[in-house]
C-alpha atoms as a PDB file:
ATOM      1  CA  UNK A   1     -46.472 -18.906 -32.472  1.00  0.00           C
ATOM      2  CA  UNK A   2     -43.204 -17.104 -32.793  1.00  0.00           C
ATOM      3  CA  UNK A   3     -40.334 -18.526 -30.773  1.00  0.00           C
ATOM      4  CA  UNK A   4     -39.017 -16.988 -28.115  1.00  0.00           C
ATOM      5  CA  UNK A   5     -35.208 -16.983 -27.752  1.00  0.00           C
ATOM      6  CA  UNK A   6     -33.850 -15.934 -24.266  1.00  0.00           C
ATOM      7  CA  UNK A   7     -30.371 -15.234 -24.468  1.00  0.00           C
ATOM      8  CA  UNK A   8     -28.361 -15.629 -21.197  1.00  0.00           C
ATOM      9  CA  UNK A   9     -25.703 -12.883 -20.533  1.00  0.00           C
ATOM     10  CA  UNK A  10     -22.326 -14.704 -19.150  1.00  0.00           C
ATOM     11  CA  UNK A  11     -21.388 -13.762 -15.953  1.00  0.00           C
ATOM     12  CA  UNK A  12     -17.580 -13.800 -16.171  1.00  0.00           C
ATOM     13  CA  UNK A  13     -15.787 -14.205 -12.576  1.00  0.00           C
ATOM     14  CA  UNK A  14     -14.421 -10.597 -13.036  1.00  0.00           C
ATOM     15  CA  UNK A  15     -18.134  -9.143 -13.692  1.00  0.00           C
ATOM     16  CA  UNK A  16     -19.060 -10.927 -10.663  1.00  0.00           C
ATOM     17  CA  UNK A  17     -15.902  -9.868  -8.199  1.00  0.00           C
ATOM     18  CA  UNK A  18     -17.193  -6.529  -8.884  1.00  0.00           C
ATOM     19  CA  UNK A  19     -21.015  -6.753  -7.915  1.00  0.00           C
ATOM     20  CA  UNK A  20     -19.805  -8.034  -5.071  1.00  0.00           C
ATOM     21  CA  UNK A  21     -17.323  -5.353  -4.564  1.00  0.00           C
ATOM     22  CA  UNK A  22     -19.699  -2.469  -5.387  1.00  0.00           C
ATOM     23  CA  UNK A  23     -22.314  -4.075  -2.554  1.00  0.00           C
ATOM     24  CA  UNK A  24     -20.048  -3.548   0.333  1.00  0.00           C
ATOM     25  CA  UNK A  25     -20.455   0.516   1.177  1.00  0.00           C
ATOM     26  CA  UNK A  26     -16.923   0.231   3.164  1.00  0.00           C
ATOM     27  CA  UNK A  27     -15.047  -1.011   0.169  1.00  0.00           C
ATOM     28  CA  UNK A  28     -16.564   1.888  -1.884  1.00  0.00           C
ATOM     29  CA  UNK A  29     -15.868   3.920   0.873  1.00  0.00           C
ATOM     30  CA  UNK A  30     -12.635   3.165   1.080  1.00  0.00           C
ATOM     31  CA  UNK A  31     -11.738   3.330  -3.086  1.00  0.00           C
ATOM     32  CA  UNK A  32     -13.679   6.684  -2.891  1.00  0.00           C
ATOM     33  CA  UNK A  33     -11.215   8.203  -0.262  1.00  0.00           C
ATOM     34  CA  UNK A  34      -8.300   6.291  -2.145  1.00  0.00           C
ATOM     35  CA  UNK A  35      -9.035   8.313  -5.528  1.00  0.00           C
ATOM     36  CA  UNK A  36     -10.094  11.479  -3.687  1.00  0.00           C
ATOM     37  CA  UNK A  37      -6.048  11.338  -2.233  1.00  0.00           C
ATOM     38  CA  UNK A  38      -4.552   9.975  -5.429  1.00  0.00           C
ATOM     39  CA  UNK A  39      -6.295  12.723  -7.105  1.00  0.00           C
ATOM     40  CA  UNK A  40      -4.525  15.167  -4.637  1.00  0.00           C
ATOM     41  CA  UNK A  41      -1.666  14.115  -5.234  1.00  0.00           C
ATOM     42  CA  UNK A  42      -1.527  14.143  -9.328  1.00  0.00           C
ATOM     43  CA  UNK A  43      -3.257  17.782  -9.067  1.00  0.00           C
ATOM     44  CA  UNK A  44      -0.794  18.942  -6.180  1.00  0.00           C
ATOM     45  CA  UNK A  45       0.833  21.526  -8.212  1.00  0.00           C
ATOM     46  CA  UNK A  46      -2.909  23.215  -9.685  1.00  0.00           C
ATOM     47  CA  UNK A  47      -4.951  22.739  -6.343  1.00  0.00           C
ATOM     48  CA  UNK A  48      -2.180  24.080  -3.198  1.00  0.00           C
ATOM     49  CA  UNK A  49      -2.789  27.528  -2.528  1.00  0.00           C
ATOM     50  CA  UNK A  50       0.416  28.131  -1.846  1.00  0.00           C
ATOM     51  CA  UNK A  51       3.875  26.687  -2.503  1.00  0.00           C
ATOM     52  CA  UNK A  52       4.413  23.985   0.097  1.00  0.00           C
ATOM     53  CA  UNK A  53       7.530  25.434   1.188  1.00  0.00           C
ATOM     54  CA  UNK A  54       7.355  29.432   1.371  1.00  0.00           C
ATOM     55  CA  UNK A  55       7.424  31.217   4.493  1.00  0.00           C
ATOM     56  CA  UNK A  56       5.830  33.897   5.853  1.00  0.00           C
ATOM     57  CA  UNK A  57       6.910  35.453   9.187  1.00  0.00           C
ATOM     58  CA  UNK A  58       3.750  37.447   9.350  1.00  0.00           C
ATOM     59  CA  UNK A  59       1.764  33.844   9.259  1.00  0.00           C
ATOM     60  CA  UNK A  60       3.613  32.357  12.088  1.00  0.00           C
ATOM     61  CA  UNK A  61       1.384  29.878  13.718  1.00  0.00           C
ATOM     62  CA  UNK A  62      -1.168  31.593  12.378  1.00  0.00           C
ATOM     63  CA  UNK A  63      -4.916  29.619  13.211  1.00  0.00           C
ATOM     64  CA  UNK A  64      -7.228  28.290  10.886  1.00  0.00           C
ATOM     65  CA  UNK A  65      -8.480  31.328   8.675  1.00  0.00           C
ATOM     66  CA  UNK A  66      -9.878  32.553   5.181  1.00  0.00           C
ATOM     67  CA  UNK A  67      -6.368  32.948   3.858  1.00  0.00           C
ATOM     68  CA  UNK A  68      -4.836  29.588   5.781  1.00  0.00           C
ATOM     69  CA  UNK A  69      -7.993  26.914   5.550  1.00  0.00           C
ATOM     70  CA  UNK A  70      -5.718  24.766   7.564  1.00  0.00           C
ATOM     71  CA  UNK A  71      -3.655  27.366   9.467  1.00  0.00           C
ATOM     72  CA  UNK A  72       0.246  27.921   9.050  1.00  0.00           C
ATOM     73  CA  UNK A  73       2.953  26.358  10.609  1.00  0.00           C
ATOM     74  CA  UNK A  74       6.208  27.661  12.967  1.00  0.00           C
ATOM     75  CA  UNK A  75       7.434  28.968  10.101  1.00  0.00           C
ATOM     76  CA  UNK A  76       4.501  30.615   8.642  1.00  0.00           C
ATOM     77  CA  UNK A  77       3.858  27.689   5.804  1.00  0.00           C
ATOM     78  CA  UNK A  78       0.244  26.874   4.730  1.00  0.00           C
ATOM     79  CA  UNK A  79      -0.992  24.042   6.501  1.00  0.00           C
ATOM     80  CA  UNK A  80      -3.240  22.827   3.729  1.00  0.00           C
ATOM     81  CA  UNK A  81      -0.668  23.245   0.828  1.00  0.00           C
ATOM     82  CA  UNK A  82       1.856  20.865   2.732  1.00  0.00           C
ATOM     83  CA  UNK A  83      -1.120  18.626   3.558  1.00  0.00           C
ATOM     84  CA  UNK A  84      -1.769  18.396  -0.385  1.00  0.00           C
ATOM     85  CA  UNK A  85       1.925  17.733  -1.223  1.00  0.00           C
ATOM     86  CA  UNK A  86       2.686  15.708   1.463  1.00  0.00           C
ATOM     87  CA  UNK A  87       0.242  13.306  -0.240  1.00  0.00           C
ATOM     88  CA  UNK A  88       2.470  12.230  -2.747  1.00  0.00           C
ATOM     89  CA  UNK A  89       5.140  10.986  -0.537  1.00  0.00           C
ATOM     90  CA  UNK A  90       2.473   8.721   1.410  1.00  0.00           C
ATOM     91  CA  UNK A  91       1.012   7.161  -1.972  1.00  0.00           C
ATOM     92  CA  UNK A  92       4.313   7.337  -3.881  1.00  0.00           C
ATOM     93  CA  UNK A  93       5.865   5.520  -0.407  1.00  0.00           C
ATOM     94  CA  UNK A  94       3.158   3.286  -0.078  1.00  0.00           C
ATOM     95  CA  UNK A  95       2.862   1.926  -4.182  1.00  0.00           C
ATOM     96  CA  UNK A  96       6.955   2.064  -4.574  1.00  0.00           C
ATOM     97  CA  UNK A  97       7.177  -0.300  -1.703  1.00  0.00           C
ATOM     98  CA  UNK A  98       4.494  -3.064  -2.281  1.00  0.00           C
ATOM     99  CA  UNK A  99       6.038  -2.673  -5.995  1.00  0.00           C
ATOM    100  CA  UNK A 100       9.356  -3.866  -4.500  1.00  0.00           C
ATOM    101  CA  UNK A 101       8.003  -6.505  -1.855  1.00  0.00           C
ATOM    102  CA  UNK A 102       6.146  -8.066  -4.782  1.00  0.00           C
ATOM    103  CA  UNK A 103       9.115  -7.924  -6.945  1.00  0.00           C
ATOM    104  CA  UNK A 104      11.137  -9.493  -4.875  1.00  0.00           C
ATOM    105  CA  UNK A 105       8.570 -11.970  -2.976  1.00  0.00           C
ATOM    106  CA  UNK A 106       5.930 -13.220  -5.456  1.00  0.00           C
ATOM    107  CA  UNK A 107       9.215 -15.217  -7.405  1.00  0.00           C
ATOM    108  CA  UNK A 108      10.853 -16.180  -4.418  1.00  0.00           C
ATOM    109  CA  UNK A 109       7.819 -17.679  -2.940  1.00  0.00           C
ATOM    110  CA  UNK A 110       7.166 -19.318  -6.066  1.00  0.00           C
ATOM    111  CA  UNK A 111      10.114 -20.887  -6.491  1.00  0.00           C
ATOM    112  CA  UNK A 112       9.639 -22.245  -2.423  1.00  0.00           C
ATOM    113  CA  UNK A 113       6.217 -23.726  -3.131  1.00  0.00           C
ATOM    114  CA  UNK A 114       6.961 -25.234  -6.911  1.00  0.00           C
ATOM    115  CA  UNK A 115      10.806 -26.543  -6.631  1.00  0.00           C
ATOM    116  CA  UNK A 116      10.508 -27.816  -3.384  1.00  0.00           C
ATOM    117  CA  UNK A 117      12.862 -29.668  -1.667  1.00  0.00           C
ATOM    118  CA  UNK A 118      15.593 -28.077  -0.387  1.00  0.00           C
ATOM    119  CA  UNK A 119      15.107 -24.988  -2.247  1.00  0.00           C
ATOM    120  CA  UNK A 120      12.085 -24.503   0.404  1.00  0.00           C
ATOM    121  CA  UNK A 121      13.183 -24.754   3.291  1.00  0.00           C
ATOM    122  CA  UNK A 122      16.575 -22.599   2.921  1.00  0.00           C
ATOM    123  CA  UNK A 123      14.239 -20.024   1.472  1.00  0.00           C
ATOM    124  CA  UNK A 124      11.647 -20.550   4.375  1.00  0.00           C
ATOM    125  CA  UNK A 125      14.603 -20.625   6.673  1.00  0.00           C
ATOM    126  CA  UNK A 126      15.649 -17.385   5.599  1.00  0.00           C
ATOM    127  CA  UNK A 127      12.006 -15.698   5.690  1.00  0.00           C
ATOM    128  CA  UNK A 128      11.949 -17.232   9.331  1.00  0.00           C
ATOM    129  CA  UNK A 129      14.248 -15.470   9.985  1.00  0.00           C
ATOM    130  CA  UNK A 130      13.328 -11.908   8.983  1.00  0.00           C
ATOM    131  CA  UNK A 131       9.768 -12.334  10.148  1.00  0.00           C
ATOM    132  CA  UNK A 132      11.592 -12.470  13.567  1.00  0.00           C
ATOM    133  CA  UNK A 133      12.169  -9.479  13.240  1.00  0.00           C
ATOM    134  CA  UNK A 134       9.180  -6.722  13.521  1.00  0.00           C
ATOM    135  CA  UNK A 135       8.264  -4.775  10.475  1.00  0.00           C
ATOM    136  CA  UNK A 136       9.094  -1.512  11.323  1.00  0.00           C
ATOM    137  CA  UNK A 137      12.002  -2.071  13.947  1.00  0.00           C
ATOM    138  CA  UNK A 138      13.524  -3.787  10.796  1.00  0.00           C
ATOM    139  CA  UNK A 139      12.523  -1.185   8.370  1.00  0.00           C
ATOM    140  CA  UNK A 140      13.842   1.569  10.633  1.00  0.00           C
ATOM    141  CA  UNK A 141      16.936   0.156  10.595  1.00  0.00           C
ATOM    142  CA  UNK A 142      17.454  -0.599   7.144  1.00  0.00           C
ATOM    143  CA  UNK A 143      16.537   3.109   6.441  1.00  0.00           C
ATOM    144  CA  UNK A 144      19.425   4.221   9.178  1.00  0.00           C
ATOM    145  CA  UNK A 145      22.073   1.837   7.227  1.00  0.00           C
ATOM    146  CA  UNK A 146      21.223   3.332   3.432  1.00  0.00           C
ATOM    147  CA  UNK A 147      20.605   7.486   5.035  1.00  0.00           C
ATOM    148  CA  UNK A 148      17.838   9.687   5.543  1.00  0.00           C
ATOM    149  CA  UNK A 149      15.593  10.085   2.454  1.00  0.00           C
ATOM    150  CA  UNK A 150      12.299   9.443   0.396  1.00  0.00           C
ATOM    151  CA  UNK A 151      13.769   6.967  -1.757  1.00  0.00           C
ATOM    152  CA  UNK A 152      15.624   4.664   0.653  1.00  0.00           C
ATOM    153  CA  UNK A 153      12.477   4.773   3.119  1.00  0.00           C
ATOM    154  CA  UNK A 154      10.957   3.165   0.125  1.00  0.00           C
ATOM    155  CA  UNK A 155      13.703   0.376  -0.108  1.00  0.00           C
ATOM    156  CA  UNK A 156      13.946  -0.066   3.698  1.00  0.00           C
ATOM    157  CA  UNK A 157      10.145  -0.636   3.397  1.00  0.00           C
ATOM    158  CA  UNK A 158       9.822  -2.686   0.443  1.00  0.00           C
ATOM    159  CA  UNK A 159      12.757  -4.989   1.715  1.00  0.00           C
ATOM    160  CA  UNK A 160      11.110  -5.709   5.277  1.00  0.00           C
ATOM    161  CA  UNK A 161       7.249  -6.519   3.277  1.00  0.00           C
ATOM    162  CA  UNK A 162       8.906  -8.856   1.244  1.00  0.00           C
ATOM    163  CA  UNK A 163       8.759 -12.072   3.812  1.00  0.00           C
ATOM    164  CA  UNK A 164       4.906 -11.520   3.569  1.00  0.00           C
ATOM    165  CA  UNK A 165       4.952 -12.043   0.112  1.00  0.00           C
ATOM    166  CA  UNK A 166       7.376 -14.980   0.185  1.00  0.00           C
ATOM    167  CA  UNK A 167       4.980 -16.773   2.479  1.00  0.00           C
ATOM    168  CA  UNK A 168       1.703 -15.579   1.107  1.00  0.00           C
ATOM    169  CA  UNK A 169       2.957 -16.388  -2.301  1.00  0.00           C
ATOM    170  CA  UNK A 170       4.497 -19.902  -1.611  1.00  0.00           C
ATOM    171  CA  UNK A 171       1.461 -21.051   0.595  1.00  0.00           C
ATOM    172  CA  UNK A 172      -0.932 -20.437  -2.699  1.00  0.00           C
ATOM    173  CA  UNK A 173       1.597 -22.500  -4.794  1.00  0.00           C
ATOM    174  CA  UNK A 174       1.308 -25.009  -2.370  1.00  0.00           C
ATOM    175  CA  UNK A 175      -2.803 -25.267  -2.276  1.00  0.00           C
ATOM    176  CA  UNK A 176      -2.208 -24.963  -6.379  1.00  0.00           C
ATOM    177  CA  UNK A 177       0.423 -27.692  -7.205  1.00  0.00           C
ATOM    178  CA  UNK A 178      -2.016 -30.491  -5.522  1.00  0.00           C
ATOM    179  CA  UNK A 179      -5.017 -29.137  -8.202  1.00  0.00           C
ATOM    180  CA  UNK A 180      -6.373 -31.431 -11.067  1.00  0.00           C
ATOM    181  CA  UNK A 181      -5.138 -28.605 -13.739  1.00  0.00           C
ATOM    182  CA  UNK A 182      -2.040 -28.511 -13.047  1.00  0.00           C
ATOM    183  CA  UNK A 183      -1.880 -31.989 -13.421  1.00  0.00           C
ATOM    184  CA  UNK A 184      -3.363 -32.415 -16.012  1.00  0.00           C
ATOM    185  CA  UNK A 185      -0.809 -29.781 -17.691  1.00  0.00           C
ATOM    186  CA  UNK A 186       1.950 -31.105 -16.105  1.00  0.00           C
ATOM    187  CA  UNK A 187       0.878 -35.033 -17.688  1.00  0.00           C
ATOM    188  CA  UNK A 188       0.332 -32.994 -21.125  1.00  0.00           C
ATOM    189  CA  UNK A 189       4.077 -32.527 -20.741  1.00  0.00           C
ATOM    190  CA  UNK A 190       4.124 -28.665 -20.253  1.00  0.00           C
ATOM    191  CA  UNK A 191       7.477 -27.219 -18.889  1.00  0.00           C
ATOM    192  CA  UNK A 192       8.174 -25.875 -15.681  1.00  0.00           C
ATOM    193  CA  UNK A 193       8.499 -22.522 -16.123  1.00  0.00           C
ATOM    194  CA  UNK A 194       5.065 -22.402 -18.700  1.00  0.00           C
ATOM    195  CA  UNK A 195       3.142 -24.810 -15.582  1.00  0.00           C
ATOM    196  CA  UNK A 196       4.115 -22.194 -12.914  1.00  0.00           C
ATOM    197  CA  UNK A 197       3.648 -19.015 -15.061  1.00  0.00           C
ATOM    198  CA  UNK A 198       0.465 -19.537 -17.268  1.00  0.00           C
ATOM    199  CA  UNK A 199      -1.716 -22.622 -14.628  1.00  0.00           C
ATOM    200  CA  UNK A 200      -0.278 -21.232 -11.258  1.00  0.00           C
ATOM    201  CA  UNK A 201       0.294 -17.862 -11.252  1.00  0.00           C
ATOM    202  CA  UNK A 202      -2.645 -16.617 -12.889  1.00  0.00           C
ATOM    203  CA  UNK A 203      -4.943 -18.236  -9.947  1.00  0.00           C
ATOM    204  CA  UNK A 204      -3.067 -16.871  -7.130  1.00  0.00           C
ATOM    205  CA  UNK A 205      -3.218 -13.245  -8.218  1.00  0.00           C
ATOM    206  CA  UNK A 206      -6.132 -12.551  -6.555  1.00  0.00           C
ATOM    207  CA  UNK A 207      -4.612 -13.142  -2.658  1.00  0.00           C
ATOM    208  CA  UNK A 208      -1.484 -11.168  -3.809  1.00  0.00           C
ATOM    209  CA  UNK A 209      -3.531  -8.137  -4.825  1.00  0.00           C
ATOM    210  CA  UNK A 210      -5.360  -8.542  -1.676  1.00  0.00           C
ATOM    211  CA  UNK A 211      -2.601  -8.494   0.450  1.00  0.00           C
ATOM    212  CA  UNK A 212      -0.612  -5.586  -1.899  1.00  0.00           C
ATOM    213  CA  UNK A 213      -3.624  -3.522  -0.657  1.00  0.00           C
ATOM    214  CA  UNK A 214      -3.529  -4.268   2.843  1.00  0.00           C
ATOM    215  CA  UNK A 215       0.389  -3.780   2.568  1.00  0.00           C
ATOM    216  CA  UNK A 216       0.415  -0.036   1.230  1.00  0.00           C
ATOM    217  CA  UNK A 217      -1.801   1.388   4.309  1.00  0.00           C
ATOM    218  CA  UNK A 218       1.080  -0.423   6.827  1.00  0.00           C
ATOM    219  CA  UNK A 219       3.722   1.118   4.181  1.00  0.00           C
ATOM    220  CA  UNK A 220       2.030   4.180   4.877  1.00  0.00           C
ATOM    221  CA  UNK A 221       2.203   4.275   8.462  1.00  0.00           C
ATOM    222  CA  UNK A 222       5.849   3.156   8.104  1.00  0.00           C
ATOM    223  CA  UNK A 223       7.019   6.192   5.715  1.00  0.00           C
ATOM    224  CA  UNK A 224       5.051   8.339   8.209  1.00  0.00           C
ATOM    225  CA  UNK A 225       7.161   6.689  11.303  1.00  0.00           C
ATOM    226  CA  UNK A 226      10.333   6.742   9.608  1.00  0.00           C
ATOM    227  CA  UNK A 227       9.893  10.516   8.584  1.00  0.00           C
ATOM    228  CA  UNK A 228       8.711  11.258  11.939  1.00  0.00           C
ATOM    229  CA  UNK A 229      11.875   9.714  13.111  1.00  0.00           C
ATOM    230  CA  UNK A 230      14.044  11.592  10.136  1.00  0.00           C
ATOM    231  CA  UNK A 231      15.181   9.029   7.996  1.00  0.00           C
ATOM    232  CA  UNK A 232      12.183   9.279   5.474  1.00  0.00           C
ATOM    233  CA  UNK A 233      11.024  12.673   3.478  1.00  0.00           C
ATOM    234  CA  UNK A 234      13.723  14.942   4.572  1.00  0.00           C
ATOM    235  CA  UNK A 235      12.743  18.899   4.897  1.00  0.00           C
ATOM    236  CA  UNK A 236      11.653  20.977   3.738  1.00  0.00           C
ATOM    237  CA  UNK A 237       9.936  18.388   1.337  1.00  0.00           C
ATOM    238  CA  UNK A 238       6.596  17.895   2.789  1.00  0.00           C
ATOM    239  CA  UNK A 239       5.600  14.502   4.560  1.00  0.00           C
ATOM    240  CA  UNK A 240       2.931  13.994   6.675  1.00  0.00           C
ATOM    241  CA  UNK A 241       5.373  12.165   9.137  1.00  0.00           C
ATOM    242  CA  UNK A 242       8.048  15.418   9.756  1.00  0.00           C
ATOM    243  CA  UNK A 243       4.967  17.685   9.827  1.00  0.00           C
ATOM    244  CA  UNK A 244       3.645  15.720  12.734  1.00  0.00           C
ATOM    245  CA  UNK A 245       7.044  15.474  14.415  1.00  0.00           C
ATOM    246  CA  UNK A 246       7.157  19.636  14.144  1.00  0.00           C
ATOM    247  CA  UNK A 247       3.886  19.947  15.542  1.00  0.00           C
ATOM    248  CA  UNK A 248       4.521  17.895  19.104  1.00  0.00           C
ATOM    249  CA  UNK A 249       6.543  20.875  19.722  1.00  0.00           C
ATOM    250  CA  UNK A 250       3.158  23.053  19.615  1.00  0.00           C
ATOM    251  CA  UNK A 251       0.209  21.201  20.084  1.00  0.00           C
ATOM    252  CA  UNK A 252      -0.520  23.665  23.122  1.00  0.00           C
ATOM    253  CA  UNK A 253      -0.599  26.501  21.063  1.00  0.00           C
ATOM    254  CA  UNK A 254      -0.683  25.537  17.426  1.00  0.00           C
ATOM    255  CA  UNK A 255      -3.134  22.134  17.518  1.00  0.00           C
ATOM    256  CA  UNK A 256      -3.961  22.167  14.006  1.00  0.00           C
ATOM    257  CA  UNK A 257      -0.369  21.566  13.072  1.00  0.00           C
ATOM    258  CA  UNK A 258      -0.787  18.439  14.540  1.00  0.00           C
ATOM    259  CA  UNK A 259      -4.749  17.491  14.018  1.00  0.00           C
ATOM    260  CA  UNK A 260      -4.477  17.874  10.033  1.00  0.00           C
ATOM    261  CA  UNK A 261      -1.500  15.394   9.165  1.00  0.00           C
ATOM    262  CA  UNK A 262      -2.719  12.666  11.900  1.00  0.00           C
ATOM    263  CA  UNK A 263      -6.032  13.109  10.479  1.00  0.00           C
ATOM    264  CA  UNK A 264      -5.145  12.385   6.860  1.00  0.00           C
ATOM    265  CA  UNK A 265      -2.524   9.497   7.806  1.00  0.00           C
ATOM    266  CA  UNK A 266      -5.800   7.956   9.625  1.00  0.00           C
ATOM    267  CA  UNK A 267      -8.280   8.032   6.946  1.00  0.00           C
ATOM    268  CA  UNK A 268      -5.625   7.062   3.907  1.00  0.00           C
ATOM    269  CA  UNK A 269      -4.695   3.684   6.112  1.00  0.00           C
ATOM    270  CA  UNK A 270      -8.469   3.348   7.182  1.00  0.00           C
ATOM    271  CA  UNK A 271      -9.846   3.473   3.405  1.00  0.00           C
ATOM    272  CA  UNK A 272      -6.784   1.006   2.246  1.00  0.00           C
ATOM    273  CA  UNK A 273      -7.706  -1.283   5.104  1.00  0.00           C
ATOM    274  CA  UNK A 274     -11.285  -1.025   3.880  1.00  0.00           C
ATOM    275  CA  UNK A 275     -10.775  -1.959   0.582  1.00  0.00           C
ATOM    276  CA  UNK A 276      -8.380  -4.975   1.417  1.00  0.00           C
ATOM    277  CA  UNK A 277     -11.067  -6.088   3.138  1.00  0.00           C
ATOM    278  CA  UNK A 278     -14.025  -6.053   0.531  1.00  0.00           C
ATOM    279  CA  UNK A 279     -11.110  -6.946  -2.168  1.00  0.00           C
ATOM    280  CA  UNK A 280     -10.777  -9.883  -0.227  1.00  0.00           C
ATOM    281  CA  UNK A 281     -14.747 -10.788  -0.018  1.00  0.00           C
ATOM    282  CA  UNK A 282     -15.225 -10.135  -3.315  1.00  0.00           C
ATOM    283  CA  UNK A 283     -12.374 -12.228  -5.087  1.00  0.00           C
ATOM    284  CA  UNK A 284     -13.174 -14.950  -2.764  1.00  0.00           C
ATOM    285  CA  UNK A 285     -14.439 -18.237  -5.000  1.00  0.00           C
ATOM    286  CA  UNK A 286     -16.117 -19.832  -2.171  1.00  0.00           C
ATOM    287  CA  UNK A 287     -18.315 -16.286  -1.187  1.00  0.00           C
ATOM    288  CA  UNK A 288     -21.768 -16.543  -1.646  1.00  0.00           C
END
């Protein structure tokens, strides 16, 4: 009778993160809207109809038609084309800053939660302190101190995310540093620096990318504030945020001037908010 051998397939954690991921239909909902506007924005210059920023006085407010999908603005711009472009400066705003609030947070916070001591608590003092502060009443005035523009919107934003990170990042340290492994590697006489960066760090990435998601849809409401205030995407540079400050000027007579950009602000911060949330459920350890 011939043996039967019944190999078992290994289900690495990964694998199984994303079977868990790929059975919520609001996560995929969310990373298919995510790619559909990332994709927008790497194919802006092939896909716009027209160029984002040429007028036409003959296409003054000119409604939804064949020729304008999305209508034309006061000055006769395509709707749709600025729409398109104005997608890079939402993802580019909203990946630049979490890049720069992790940066600066994720070793800050672990150097709060691992040294300790007095290190802690002038960092958490610190972090208390800016927390105080709201999010985009400190943002807003970061981005009035450096001047009006794309790139310091991003800084102003970064900088005022960062005391999320700090205390995100510092609070997993905390749960870590009391774990067997680490000491068990710290007993093994490991150093410092290789304990914190090859036994901690690698199993508190999955909070951190969690929370980076989360973090990009409220940086994208904040570029869209601070350019609807003028001190983000200046014109006229497309941005969903000055498109919707031109419009409140016309929503009686041109509506879709208005309807388009607060329609695409609301489903690239819904489908972010999505995926946090299934990211989170499916990197969870203790999810069945």
């Amino acid at each position: 009778m011939a043996a039967v051998v019944y190999q078992q397939i290994e289900v690495t954690p990964r694998r199984r993160a994303w079977r868990r991921l790929l059975r919520r239909g609001g996560a995929m909902f969310g990373l298919g809207v995510v790619l559909f506007f990332v994709l927008l924005a790497l194919l802006a210059p092939w896909i716009a109809p027209y160029d984002p920023v040429a007028t036409s006085w003959s296409a003054v407010r000119q409604a939804p038609s064949a020729a304008y999908l999305f209508g034309a603005d006061e000055l006769g711009r395509d709707v749709l084309s600025r729409i398109i472009w104005g997608t890079r400066a939402s993802i580019l705003a909203g990946v630049v800053s979490v890049s720069i609030s992790m940066a600066l947070g994720v070793p800050i916070g672990m150097l709060a939660g691992y040294l300790g001591r007095w290190v802690d608590a002038l960092i958490s003092r610190i972090t208390d302190a800016m927390l105080a502060c709201p999010f985009l009443i400190l943002a807003i005035a970061l981005a009035a101190f450096l001047g009006p523009s794309l790139t310091n919107a991003m800084i102003a934003i970064g900088i005022s995310a960062t005391p999320i990170f700090i205390r995100l990042t510092r609070a997993q340290v905390l749960a870590a540093k009391a774990e067997d492994y680490v000491e068990a590697a710290r007993a093994l006489g490991n150093p410092h620096w290789r304990i914190a960066l090859r036994h901690i760090f690698p199993n508190i990435v999955a909070p951190l990318i969690v929370q980076a998601t989360l973090a990009i849809a409220a940086a994208v409401i904040a570029e869209a504030s601070l350019s609807f205030l003028g001190l983000g995407q200046q014109p006229p540079a497309p941005s969903w945020g000055s498109m919707l400050n031109t419009a409140r000027n016309y929503v009686d007579q041109a509506p879709w001037m208005a309807i388009w950009p607060g329609v695409s602000i609301f489903l690239l911060v819904l489908s972010f908010n999505l995926l946090g949330d299934g990211l989170r459920d499916a990197l969870d350890p203790r999810h069945k």
